[in-house]
C-alpha atoms as a PDB file:
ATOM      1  CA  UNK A   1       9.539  -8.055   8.631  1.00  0.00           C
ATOM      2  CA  UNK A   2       6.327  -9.247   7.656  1.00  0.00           C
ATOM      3  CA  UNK A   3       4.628  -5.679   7.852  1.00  0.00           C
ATOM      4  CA  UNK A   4       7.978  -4.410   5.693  1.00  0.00           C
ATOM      5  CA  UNK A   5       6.583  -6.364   3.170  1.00  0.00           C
ATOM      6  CA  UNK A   6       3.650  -5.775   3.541  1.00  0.00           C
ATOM      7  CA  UNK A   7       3.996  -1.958   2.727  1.00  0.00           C
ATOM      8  CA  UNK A   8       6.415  -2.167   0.316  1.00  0.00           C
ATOM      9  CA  UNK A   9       3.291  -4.132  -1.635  1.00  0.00           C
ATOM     10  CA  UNK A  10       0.869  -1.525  -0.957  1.00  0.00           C
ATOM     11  CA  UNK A  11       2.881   1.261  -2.061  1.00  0.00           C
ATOM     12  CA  UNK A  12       3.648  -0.724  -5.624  1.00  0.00           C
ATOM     13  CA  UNK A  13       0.040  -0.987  -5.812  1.00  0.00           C
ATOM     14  CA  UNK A  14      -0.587   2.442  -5.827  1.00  0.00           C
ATOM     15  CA  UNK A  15       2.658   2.959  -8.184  1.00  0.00           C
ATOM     16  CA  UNK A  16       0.829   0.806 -10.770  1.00  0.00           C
ATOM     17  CA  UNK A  17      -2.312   2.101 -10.439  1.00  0.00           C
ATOM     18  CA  UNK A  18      -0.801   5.614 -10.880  1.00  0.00           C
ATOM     19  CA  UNK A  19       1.218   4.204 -14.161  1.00  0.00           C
ATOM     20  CA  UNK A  20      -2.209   2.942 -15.260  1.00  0.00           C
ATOM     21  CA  UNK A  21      -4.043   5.868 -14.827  1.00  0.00           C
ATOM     22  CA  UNK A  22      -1.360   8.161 -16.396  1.00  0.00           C
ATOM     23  CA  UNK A  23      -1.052   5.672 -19.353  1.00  0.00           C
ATOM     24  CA  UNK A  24      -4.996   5.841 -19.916  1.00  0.00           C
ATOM     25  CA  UNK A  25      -4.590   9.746 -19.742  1.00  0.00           C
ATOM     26  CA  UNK A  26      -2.325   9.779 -22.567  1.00  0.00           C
ATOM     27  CA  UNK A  27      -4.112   7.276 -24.938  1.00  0.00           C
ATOM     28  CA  UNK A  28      -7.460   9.094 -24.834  1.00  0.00           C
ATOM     29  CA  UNK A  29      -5.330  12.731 -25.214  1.00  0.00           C
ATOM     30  CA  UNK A  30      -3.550  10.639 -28.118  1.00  0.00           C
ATOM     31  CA  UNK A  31      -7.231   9.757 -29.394  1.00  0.00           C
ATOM     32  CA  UNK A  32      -8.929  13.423 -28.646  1.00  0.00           C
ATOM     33  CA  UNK A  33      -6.079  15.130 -31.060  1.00  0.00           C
ATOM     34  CA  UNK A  34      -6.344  12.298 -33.586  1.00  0.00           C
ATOM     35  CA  UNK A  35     -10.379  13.389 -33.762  1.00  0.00           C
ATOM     36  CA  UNK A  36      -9.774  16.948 -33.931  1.00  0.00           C
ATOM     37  CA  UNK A  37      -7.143  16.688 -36.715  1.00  0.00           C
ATOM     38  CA  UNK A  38     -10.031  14.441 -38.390  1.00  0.00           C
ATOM     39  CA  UNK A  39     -12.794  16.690 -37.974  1.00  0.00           C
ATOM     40  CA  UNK A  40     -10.729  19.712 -39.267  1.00  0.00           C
ATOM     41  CA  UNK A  41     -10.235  18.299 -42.302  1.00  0.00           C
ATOM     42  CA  UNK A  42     -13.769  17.047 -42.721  1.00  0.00           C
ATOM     43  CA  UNK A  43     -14.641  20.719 -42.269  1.00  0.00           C
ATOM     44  CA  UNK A  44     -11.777  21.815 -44.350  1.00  0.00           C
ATOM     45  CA  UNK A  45     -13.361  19.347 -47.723  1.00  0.00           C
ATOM     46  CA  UNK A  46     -17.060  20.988 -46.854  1.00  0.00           C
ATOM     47  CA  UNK A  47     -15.510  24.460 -47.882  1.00  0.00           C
ATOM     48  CA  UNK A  48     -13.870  23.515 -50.735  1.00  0.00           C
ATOM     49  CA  UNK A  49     -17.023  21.903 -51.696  1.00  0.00           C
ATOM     50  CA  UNK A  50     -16.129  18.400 -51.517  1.00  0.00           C
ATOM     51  CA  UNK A  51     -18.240  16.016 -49.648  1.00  0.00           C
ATOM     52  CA  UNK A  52     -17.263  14.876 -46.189  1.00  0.00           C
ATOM     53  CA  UNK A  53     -17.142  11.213 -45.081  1.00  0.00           C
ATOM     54  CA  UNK A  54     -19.472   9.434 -44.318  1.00  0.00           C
ATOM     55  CA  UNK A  55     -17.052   7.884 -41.304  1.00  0.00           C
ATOM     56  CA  UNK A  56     -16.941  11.449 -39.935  1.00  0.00           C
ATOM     57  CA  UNK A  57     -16.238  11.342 -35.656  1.00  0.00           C
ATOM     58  CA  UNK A  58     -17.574  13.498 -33.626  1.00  0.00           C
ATOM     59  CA  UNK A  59     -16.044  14.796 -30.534  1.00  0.00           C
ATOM     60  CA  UNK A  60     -18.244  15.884 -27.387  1.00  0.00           C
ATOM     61  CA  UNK A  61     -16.733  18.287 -25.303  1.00  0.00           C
ATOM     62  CA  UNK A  62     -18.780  17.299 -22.294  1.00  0.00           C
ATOM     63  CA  UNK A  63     -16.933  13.598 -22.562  1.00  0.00           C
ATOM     64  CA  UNK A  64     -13.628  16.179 -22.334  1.00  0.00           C
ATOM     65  CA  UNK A  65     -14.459  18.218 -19.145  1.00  0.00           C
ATOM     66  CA  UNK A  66     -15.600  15.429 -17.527  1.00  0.00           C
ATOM     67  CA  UNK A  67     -12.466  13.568 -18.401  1.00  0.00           C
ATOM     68  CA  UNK A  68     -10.030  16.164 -17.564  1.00  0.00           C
ATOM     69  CA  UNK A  69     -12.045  16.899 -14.270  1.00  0.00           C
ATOM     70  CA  UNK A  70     -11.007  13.182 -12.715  1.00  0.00           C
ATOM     71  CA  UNK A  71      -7.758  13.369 -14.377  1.00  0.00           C
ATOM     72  CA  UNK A  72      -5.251  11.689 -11.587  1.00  0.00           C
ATOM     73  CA  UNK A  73      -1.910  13.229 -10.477  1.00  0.00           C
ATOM     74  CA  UNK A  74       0.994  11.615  -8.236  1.00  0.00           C
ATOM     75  CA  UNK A  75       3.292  13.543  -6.171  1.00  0.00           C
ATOM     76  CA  UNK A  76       6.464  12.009  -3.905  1.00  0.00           C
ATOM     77  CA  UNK A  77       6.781  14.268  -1.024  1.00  0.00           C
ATOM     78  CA  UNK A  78       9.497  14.338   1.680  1.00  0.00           C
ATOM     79  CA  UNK A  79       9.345  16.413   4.557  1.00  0.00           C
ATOM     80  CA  UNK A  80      11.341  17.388   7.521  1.00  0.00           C
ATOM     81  CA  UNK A  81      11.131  19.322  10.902  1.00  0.00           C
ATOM     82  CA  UNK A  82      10.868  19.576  14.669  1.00  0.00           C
ATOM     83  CA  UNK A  83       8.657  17.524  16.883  1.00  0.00           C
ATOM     84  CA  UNK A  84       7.372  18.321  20.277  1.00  0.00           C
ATOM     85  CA  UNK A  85       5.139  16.898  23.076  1.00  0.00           C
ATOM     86  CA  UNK A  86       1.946  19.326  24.287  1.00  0.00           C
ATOM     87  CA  UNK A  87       1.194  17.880  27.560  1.00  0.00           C
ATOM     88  CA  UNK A  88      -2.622  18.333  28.125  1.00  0.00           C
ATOM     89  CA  UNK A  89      -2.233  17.165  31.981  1.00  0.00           C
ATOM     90  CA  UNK A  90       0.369  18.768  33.788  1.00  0.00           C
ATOM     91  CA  UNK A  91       0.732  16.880  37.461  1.00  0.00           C
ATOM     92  CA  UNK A  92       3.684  18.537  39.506  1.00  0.00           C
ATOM     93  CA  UNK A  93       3.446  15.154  41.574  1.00  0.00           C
ATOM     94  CA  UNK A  94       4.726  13.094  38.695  1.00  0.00           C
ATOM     95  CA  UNK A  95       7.929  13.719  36.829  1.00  0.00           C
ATOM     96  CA  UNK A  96       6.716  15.122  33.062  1.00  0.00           C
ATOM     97  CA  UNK A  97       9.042  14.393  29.775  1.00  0.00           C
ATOM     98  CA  UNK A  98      10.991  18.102  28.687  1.00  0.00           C
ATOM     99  CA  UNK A  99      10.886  17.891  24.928  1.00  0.00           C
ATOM    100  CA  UNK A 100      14.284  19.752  23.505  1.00  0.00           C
ATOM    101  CA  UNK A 101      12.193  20.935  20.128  1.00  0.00           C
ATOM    102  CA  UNK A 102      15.483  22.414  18.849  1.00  0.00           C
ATOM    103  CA  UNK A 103      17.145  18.874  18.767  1.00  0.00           C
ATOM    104  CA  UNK A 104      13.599  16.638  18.252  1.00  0.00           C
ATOM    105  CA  UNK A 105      13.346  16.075  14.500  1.00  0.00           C
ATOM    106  CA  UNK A 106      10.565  14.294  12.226  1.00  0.00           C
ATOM    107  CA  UNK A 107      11.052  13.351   8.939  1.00  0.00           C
ATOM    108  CA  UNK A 108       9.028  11.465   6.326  1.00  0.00           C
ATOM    109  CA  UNK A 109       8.137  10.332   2.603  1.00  0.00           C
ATOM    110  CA  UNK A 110       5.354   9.067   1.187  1.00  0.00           C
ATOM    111  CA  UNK A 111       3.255   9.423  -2.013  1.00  0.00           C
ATOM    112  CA  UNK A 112      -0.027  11.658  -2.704  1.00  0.00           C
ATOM    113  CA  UNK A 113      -2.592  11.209  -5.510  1.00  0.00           C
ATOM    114  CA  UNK A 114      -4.256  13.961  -6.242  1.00  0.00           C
ATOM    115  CA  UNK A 115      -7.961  14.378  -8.296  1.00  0.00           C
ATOM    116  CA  UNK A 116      -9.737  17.274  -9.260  1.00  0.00           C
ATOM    117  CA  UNK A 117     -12.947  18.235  -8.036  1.00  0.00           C
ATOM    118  CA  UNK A 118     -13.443  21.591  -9.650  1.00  0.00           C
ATOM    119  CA  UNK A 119     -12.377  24.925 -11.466  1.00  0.00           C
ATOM    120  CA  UNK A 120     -12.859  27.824  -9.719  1.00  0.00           C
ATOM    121  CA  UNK A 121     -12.942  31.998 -10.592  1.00  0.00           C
ATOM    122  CA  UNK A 122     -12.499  33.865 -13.950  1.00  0.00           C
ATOM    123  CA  UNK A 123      -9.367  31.621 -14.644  1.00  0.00           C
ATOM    124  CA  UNK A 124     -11.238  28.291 -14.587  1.00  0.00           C
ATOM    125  CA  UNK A 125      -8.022  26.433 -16.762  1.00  0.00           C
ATOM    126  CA  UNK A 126      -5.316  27.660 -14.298  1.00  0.00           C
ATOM    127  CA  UNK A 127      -7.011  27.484 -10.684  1.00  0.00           C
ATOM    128  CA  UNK A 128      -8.533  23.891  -9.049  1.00  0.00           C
ATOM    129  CA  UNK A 129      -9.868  22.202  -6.283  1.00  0.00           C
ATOM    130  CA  UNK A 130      -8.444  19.025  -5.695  1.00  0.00           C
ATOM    131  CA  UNK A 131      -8.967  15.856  -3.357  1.00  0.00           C
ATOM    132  CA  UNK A 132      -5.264  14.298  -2.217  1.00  0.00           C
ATOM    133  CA  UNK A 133      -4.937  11.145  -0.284  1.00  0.00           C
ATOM    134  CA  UNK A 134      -2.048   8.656  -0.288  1.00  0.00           C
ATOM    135  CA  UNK A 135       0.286   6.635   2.239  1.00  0.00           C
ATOM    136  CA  UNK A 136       3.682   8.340   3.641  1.00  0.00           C
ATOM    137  CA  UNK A 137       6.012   6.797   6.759  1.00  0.00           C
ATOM    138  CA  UNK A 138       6.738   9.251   9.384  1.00  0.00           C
ATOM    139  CA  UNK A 139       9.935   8.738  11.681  1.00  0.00           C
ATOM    140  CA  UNK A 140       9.735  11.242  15.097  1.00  0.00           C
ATOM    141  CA  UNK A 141      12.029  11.285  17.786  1.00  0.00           C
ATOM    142  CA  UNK A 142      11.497  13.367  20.570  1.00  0.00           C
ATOM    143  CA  UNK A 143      15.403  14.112  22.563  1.00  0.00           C
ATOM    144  CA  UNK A 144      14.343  14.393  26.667  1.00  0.00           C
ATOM    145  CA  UNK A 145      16.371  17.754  28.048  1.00  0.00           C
ATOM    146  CA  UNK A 146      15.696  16.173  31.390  1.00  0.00           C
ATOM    147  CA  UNK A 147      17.347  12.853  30.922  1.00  0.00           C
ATOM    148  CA  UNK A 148      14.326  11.107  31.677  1.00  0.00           C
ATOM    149  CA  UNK A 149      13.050   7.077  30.289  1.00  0.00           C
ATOM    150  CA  UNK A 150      10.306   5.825  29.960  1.00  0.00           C
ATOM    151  CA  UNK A 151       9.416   2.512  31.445  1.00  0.00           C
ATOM    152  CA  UNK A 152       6.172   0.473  32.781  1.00  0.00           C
ATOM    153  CA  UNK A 153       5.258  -0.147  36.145  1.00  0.00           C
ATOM    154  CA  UNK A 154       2.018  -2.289  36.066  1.00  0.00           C
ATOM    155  CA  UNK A 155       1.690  -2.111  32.548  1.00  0.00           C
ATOM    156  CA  UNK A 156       1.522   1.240  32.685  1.00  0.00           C
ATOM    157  CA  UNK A 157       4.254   4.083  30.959  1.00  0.00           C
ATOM    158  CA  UNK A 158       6.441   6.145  33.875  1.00  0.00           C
ATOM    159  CA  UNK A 159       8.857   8.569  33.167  1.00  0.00           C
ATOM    160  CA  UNK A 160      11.847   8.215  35.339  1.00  0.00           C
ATOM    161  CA  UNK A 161      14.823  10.300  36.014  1.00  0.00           C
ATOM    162  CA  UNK A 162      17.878   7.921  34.378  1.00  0.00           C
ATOM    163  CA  UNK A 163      20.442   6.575  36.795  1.00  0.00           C
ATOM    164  CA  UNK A 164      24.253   5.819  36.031  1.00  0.00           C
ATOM    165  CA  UNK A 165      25.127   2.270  34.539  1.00  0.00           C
ATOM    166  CA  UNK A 166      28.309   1.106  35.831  1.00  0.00           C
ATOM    167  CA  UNK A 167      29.516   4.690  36.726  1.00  0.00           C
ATOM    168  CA  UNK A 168      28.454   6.011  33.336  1.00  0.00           C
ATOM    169  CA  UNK A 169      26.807   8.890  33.161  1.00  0.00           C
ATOM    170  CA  UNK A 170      23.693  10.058  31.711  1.00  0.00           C
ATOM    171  CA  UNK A 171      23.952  12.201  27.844  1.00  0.00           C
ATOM    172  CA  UNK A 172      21.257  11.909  25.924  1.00  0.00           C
ATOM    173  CA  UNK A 173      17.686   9.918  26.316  1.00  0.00           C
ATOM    174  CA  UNK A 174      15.341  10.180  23.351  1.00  0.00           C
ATOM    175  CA  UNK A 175      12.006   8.333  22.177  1.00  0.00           C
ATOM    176  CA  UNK A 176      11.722   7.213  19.030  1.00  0.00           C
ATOM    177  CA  UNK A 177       8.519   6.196  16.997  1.00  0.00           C
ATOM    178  CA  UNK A 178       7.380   5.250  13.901  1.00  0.00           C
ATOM    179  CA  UNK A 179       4.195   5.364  11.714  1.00  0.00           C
ATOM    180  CA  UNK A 180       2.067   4.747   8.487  1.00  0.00           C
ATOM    181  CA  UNK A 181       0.048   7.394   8.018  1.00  0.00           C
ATOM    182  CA  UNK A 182      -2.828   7.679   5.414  1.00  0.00           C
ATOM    183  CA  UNK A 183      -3.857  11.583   5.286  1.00  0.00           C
ATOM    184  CA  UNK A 184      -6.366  13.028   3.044  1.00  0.00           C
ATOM    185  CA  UNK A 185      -6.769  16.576   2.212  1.00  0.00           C
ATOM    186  CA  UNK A 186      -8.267  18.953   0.209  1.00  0.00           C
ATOM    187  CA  UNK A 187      -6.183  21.465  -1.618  1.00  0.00           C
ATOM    188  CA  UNK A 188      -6.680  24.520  -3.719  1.00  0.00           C
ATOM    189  CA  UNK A 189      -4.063  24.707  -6.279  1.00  0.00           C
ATOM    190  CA  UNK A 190      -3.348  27.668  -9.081  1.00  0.00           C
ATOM    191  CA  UNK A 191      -1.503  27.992 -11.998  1.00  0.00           C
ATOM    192  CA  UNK A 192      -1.140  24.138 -12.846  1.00  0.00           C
ATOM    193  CA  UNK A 193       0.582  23.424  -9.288  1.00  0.00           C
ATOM    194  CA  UNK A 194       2.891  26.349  -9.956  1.00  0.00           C
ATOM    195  CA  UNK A 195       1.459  29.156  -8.358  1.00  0.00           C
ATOM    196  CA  UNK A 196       0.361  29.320  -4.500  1.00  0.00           C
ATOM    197  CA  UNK A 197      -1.187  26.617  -2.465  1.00  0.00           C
ATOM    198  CA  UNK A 198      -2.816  25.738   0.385  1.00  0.00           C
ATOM    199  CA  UNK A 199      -4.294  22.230   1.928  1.00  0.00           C
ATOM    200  CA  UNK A 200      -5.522  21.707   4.788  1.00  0.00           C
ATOM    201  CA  UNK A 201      -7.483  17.859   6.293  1.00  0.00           C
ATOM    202  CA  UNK A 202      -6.946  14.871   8.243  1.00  0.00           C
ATOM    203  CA  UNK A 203      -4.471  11.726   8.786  1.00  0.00           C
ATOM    204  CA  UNK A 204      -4.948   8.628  10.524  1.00  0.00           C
ATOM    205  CA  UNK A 205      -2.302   5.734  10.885  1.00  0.00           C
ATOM    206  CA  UNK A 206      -1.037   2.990  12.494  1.00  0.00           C
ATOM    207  CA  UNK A 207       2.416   2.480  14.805  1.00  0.00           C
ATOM    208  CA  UNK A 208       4.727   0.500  13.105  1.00  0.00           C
ATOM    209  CA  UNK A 209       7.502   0.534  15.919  1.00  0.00           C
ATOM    210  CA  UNK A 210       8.546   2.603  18.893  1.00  0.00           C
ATOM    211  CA  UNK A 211      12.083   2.336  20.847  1.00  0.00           C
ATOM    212  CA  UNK A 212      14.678   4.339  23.169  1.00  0.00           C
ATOM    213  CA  UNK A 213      17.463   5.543  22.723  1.00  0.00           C
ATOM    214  CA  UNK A 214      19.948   6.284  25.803  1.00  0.00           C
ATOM    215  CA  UNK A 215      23.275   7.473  25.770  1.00  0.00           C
ATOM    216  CA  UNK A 216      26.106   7.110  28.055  1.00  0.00           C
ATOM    217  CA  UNK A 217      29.628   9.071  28.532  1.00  0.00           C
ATOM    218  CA  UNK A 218      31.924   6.378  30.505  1.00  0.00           C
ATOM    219  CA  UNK A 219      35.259   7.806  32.998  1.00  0.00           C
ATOM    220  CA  UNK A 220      37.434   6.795  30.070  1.00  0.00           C
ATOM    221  CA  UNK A 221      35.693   8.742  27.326  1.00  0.00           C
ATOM    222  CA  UNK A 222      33.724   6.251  26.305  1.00  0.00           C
ATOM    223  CA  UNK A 223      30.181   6.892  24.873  1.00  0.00           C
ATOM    224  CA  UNK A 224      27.968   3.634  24.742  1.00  0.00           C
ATOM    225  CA  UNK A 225      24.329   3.549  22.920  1.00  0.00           C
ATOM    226  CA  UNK A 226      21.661   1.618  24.009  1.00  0.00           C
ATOM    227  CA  UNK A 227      18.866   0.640  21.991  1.00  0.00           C
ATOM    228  CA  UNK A 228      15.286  -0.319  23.997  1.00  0.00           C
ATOM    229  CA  UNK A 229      12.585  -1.588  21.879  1.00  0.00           C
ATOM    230  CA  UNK A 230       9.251  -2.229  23.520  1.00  0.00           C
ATOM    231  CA  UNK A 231       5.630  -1.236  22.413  1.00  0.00           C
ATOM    232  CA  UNK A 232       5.641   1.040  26.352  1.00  0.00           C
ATOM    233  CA  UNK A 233       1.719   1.069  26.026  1.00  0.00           C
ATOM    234  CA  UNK A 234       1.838   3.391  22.910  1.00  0.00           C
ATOM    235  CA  UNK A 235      -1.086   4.119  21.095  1.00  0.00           C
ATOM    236  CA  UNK A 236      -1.164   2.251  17.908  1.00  0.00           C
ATOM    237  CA  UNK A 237      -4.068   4.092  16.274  1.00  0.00           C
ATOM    238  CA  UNK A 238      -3.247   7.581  15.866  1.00  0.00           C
ATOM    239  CA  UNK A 239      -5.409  10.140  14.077  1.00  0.00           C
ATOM    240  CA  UNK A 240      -5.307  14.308  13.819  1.00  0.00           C
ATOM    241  CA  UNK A 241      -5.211  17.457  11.525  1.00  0.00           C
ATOM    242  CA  UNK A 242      -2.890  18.118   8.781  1.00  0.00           C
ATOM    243  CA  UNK A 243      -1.955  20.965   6.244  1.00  0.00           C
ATOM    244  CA  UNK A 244      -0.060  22.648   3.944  1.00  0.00           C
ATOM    245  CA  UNK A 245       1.084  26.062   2.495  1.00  0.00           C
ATOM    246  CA  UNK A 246       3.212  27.436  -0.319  1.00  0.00           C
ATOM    247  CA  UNK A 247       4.415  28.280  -3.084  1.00  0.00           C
ATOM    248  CA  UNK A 248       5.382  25.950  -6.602  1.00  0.00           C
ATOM    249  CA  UNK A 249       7.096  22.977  -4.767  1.00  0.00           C
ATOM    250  CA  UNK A 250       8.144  24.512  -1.670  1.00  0.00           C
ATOM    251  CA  UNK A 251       5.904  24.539   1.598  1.00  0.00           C
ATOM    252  CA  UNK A 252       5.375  24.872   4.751  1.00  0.00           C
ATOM    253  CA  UNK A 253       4.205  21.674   6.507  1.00  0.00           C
ATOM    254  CA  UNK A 254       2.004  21.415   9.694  1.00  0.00           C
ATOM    255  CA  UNK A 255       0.437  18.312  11.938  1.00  0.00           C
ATOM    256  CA  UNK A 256      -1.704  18.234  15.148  1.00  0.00           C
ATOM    257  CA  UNK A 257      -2.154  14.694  16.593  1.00  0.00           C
ATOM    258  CA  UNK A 258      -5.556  14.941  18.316  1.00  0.00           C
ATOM    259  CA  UNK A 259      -5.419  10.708  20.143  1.00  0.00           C
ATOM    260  CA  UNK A 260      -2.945  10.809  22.660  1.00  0.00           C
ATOM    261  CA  UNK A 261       0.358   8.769  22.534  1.00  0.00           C
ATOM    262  CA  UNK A 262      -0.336   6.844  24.940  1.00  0.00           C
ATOM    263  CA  UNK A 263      -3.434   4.494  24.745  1.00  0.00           C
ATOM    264  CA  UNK A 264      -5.913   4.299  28.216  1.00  0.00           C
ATOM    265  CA  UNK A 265      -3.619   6.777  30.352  1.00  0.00           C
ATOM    266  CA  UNK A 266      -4.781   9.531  32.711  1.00  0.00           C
ATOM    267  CA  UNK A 267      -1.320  10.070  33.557  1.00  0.00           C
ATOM    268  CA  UNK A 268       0.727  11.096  30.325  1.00  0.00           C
ATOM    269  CA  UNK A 269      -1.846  12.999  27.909  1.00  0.00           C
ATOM    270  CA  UNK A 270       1.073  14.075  25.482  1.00  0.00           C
ATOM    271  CA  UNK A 271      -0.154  15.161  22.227  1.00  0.00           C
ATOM    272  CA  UNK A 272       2.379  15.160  18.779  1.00  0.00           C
ATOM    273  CA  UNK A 273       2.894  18.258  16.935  1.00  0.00           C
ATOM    274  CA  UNK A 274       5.302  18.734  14.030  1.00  0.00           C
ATOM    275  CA  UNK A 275       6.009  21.224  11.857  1.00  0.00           C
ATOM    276  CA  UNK A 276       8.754  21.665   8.892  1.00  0.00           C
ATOM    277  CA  UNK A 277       9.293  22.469   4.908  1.00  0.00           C
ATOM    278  CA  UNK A 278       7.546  19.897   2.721  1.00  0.00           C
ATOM    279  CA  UNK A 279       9.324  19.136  -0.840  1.00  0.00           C
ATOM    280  CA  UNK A 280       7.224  18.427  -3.647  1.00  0.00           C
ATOM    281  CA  UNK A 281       8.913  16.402  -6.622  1.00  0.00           C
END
């Protein structure tokens, strides 16, 4: 509970600071039209011949560009997809986890910031380079086609084959995890973030909470759930590569997780992948 809170407060301090920034975009807009109007009718009086006054403002265009270069932007994103386990040490003398990717799904929200870096080409007001970074949860679970669980012997994670409870039978095992991530990306955007794009960068984060899931069909048609919570030697540090492509709001979302899951383990050296659509709003 206490990390639930926790992230609920950073995420309304980046809301704020968004509102902040957004509000301070629109005063000194407000105050860059106010100084044009003023200095087009200064110019205006000179051709009429009537003197100009003596209050006359200026505007500097380098104040502008530089202004509208950091200008801030905030996206919500929600994405969605398949998850699967690349296991960089197969052993045939210890049973491996068989990842069903067509029934392993992923999904998760979060918000991205976005700043702009640069212009780039002949069409310097509609293309940009921009730096994103912001917080998103991701929930992954990962549906065994083996039947296997995971358990520790000696502090250590084992997959085991799953054996009947009270003459039920084995359906479904599945992991389940749960992260914050904090990625940060660079992406090249066109047409005011209606055109094509493409991001590409990196992500680190921290476990919030892992558990099992298995499921079982009694001989009276029955089907029990049980729910296994336990850390199982996960790593809680995770880090990889992350990107992005598409079109307007639309995309196609990618992530490698380059730690392992599971933290000081020759055995198990299963590495997260996940890819899906990404929804910009």
């Amino acid at each position: 509970m206490k990390k639930s809170y926790l992230l609920i407060g950073i995420l309304s301090v980046f809301c704020v600071f968004s509102q902040i920034n957004a509000q301070n975009d629109i005063k000194m807009d407000s105050t860059m039209v106010e100084e044009e109007q003023h200095d087009t009718e200064s110019m205006e009086d000179t051709k009429n011949g009537d003197n100009p006054k003596e209050d006359k403002k200026v505007t500097i265009d380098v104040g502008r560009k530089k202004r509208n270069s950091m200008r801030n932007f905030m996206d919500l994103n929600l994405s969605f997809g398949v998850d699967q386990l690349l296991d960089q040490n197969k052993s045939a003398s210890t049973l491996r986890p068989e990842v069903d990717m067509a029934k392993s799904w992923y999904f998760d929200i979060g918000l991205m910031f976005k700043s702009k870096l640069s212009s780039l080409g002949s069409s310097s007001k509609r293309t940009g380079l921009f730096l994103k970074y912001g917080l998103n949860f991701l929930w992954s679970e990962y549906e065994m086609a083996n039947k296997v669980e995971l358990t520790l012997i000696d502090q250590k994670p084992v997959f085991i084959q799953s054996a009947p409870i009270n003459s039920a039978s084995v359906s479904k095992t599945s992991l389940h995890t749960t992260f914050l991530q904090i990625p940060v990306l660079l992406d090249l955007d066109t047409r005011h973030g209606k055109g094509f794009k493409f991001s590409i960068g990196g992500y680190g984060g921290i476990r919030l909470a892992s558990k099992q899931k298995l499921f079982y069909d009694t001989q009276i048609g029955e089907s029990v759930e049980q729910i296994r919570k336990s850390k199982y030697n996960l790593n809680d540090i995770q880090y990889g590569l992350t990107g992005t492509i598409g079109y307007h709001w639309l995309h196609v979302k990618w992530q490698y997780q380059m730690s392992s899951l599971f933290k000081d383990d020759a055995t198990y050296d299963l590495r997260p992948v996940n890819i899906g659509l990404l929804i910009t709003i």
